[in-house]
N, C-alpha and C. Protein backbone atom coordinates (compact mmCIF):
# COMPACT_ATOMS: atom_id res chain seq x y z
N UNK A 1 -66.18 22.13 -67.18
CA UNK A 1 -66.19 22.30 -68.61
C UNK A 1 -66.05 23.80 -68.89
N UNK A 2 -65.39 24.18 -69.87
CA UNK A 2 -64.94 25.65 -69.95
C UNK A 2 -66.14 25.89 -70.96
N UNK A 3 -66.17 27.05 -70.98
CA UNK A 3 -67.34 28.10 -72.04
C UNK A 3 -66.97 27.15 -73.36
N UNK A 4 -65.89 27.21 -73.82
CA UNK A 4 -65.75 26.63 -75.50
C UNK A 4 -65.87 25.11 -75.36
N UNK A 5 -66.05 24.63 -74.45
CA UNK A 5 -66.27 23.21 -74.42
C UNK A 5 -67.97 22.91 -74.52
N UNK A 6 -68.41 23.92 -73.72
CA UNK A 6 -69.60 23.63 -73.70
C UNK A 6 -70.25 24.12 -74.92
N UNK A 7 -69.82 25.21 -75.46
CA UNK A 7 -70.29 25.75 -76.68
C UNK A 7 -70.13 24.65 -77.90
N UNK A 8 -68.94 24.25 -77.67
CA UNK A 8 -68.47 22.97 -78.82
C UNK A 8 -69.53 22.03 -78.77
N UNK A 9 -70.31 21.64 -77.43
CA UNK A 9 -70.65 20.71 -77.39
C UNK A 9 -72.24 20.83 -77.62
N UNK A 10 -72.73 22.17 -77.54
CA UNK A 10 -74.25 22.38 -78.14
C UNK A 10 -74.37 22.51 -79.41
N UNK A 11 -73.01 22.94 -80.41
CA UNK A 11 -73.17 23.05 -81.85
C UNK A 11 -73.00 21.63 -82.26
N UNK A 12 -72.43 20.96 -81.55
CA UNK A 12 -72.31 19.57 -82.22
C UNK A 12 -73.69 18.85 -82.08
N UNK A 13 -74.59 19.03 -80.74
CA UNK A 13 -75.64 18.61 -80.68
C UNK A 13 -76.75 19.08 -82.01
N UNK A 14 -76.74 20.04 -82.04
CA UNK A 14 -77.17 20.90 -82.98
C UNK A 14 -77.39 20.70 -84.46
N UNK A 15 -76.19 19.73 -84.72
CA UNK A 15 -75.59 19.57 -85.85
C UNK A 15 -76.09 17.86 -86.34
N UNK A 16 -75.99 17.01 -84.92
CA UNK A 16 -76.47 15.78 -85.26
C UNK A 16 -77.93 15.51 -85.62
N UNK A 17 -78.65 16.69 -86.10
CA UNK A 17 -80.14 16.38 -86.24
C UNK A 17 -80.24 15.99 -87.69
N UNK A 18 -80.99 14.67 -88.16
CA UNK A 18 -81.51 14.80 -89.41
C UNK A 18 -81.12 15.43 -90.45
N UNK A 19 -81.86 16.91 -90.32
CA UNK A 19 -81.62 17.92 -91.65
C UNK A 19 -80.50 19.10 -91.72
N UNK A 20 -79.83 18.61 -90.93
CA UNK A 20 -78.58 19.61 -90.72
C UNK A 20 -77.62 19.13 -92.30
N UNK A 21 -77.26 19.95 -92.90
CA UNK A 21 -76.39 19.58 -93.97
C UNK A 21 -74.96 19.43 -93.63
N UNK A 22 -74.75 19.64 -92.28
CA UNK A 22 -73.40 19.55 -92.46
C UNK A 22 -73.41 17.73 -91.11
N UNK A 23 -73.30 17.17 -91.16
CA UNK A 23 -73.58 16.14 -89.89
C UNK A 23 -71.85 16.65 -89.39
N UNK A 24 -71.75 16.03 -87.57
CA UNK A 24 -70.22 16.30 -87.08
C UNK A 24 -69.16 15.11 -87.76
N UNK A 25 -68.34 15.50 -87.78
CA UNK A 25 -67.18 14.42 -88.10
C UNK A 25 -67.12 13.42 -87.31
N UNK A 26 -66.34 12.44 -87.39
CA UNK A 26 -66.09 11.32 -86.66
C UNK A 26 -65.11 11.71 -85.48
N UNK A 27 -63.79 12.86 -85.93
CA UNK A 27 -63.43 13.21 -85.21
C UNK A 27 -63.92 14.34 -84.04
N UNK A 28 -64.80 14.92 -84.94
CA UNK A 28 -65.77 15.78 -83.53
C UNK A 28 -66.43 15.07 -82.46
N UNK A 29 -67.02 13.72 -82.82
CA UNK A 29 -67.58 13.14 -81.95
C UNK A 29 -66.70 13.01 -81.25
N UNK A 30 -65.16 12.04 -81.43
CA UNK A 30 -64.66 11.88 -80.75
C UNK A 30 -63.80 13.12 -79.19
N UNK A 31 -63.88 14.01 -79.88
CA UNK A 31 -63.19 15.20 -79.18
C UNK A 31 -64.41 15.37 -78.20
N UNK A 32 -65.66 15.24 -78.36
CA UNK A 32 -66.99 15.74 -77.67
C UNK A 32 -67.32 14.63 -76.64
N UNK A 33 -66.67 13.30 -76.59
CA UNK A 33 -66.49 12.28 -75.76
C UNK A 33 -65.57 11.87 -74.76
N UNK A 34 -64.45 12.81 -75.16
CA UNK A 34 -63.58 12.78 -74.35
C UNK A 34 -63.62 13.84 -73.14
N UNK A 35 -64.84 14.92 -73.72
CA UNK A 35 -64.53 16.54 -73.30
C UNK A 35 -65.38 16.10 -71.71
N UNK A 36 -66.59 15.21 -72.54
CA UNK A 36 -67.86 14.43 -71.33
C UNK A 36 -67.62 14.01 -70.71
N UNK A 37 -66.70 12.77 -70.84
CA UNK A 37 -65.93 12.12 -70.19
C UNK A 37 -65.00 12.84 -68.94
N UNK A 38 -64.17 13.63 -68.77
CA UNK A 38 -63.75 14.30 -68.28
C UNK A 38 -63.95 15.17 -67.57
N UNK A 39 -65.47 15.85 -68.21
CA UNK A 39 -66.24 16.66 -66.84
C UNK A 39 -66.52 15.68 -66.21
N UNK A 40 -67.31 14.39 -66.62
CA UNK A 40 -67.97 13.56 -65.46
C UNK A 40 -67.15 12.78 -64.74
N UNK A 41 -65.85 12.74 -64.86
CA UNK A 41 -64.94 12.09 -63.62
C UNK A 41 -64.33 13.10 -62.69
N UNK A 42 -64.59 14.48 -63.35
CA UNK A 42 -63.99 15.48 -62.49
C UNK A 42 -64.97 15.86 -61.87
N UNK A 43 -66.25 15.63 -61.84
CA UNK A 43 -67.79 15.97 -61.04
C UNK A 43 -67.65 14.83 -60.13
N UNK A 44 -67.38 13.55 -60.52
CA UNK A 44 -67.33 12.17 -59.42
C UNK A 44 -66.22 12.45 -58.12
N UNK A 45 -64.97 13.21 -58.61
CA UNK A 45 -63.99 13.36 -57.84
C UNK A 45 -64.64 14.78 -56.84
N UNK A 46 -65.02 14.80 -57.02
CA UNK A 46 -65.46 16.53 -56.42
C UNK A 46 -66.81 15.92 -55.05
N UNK A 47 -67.19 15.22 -55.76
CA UNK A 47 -68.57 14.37 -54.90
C UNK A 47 -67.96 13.35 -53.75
N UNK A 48 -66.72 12.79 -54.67
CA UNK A 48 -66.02 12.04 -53.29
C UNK A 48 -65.14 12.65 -52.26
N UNK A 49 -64.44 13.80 -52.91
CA UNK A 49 -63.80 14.57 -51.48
C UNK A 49 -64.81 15.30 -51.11
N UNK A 50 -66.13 15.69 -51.26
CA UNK A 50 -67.15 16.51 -50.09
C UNK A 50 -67.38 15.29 -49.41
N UNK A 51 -68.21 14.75 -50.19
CA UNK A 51 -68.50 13.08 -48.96
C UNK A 51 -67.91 12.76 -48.10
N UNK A 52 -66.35 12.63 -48.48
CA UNK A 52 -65.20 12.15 -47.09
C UNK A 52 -64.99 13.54 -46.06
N UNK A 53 -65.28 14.85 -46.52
CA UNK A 53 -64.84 15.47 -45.48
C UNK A 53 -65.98 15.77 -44.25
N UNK A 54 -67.39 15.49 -44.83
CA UNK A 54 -68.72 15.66 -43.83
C UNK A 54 -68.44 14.98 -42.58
N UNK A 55 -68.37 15.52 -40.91
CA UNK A 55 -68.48 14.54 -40.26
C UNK A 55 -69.67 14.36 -39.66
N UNK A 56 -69.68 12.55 -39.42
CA UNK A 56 -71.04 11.72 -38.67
C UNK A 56 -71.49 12.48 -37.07
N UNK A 57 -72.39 12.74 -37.38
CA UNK A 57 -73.35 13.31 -35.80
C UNK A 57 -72.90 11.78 -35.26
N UNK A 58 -73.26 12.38 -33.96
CA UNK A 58 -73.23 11.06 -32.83
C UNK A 58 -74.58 11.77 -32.27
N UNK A 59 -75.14 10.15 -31.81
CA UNK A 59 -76.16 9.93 -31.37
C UNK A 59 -75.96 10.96 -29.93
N UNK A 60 -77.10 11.51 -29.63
CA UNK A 60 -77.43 12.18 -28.41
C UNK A 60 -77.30 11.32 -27.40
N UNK A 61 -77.15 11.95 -26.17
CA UNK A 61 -76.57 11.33 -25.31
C UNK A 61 -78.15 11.19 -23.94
N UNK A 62 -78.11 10.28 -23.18
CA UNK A 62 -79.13 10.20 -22.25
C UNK A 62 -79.86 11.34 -21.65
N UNK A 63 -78.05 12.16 -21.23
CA UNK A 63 -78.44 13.50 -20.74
C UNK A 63 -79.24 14.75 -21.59
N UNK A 64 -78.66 14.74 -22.99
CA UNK A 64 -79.54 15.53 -23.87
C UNK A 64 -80.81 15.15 -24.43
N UNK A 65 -80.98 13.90 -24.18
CA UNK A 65 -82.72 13.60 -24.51
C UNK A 65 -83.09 13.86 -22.88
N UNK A 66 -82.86 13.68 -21.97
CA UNK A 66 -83.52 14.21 -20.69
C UNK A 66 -83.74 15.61 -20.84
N UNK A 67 -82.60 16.30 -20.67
CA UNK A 67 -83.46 17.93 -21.14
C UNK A 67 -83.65 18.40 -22.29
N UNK A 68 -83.95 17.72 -23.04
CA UNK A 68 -84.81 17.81 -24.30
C UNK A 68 -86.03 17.71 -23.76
N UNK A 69 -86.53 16.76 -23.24
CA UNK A 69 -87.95 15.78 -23.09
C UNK A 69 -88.31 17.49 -22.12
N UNK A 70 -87.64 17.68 -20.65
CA UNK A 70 -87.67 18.72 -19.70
C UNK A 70 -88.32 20.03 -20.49
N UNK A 71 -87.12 20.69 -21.74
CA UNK A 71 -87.83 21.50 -22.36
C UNK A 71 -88.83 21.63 -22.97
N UNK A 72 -89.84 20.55 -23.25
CA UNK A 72 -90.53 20.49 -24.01
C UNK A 72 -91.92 20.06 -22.92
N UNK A 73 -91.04 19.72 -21.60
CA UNK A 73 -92.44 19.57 -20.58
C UNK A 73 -92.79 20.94 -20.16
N UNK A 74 -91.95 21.82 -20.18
CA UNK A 74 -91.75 23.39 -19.57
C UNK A 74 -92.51 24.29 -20.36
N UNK A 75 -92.73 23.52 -21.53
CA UNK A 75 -93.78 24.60 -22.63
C UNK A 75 -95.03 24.98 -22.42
C-alpha cells in the first residue's frame, strides 16, 4: 500500500465516525475496498512464494544422532 493509500484510508476511517459532518461517499468506500483488497492478495502472494521457496530439513541420520549422543557423553 503506498503512503496516499494508506493516508486515504485513515481519513476515511476517521470520517466514518458518528459526529463527523462530512460521512465518506459511497464512492470512497468503494475506492477504499478495492485499495484493501489488493494489499491483502498481494500480502497472500508474497506468503506463498516464501513458503514454496523454504527447504524441508531431513531427518538426521543414525550416524549424526550417534555422535550427537558421543558429544554429549564427552561433557
Amino acid at each position: 500500500m503506498t503512503p496516499e493509500e494508506s493516508t486515504f484510508i485513515n481519513e476515511l476511517r476517521l470520517r466514518n465516525s458518528k459526529d463527523h459532518p462530512q460521512p465518506p461517499t459511497l464512492d470512497e468506500m468503494k475506492r477504499a475496498i478495492i485499495i484493501l483488497r489488493c494489499s491483502r492478495s498481494s500480502a497472500a502472494e508474497a506468503a506463498a512464494k516464501s513458503k514454496g521457496s523454504r527447504t524441508k530439513r531431513s531427518a538426521p541420520s543414525e550416524a549424526d544422532i550417534g555422535d550427537a549422543l558421543a558429544d554429549l557423553d564427552a561433557m
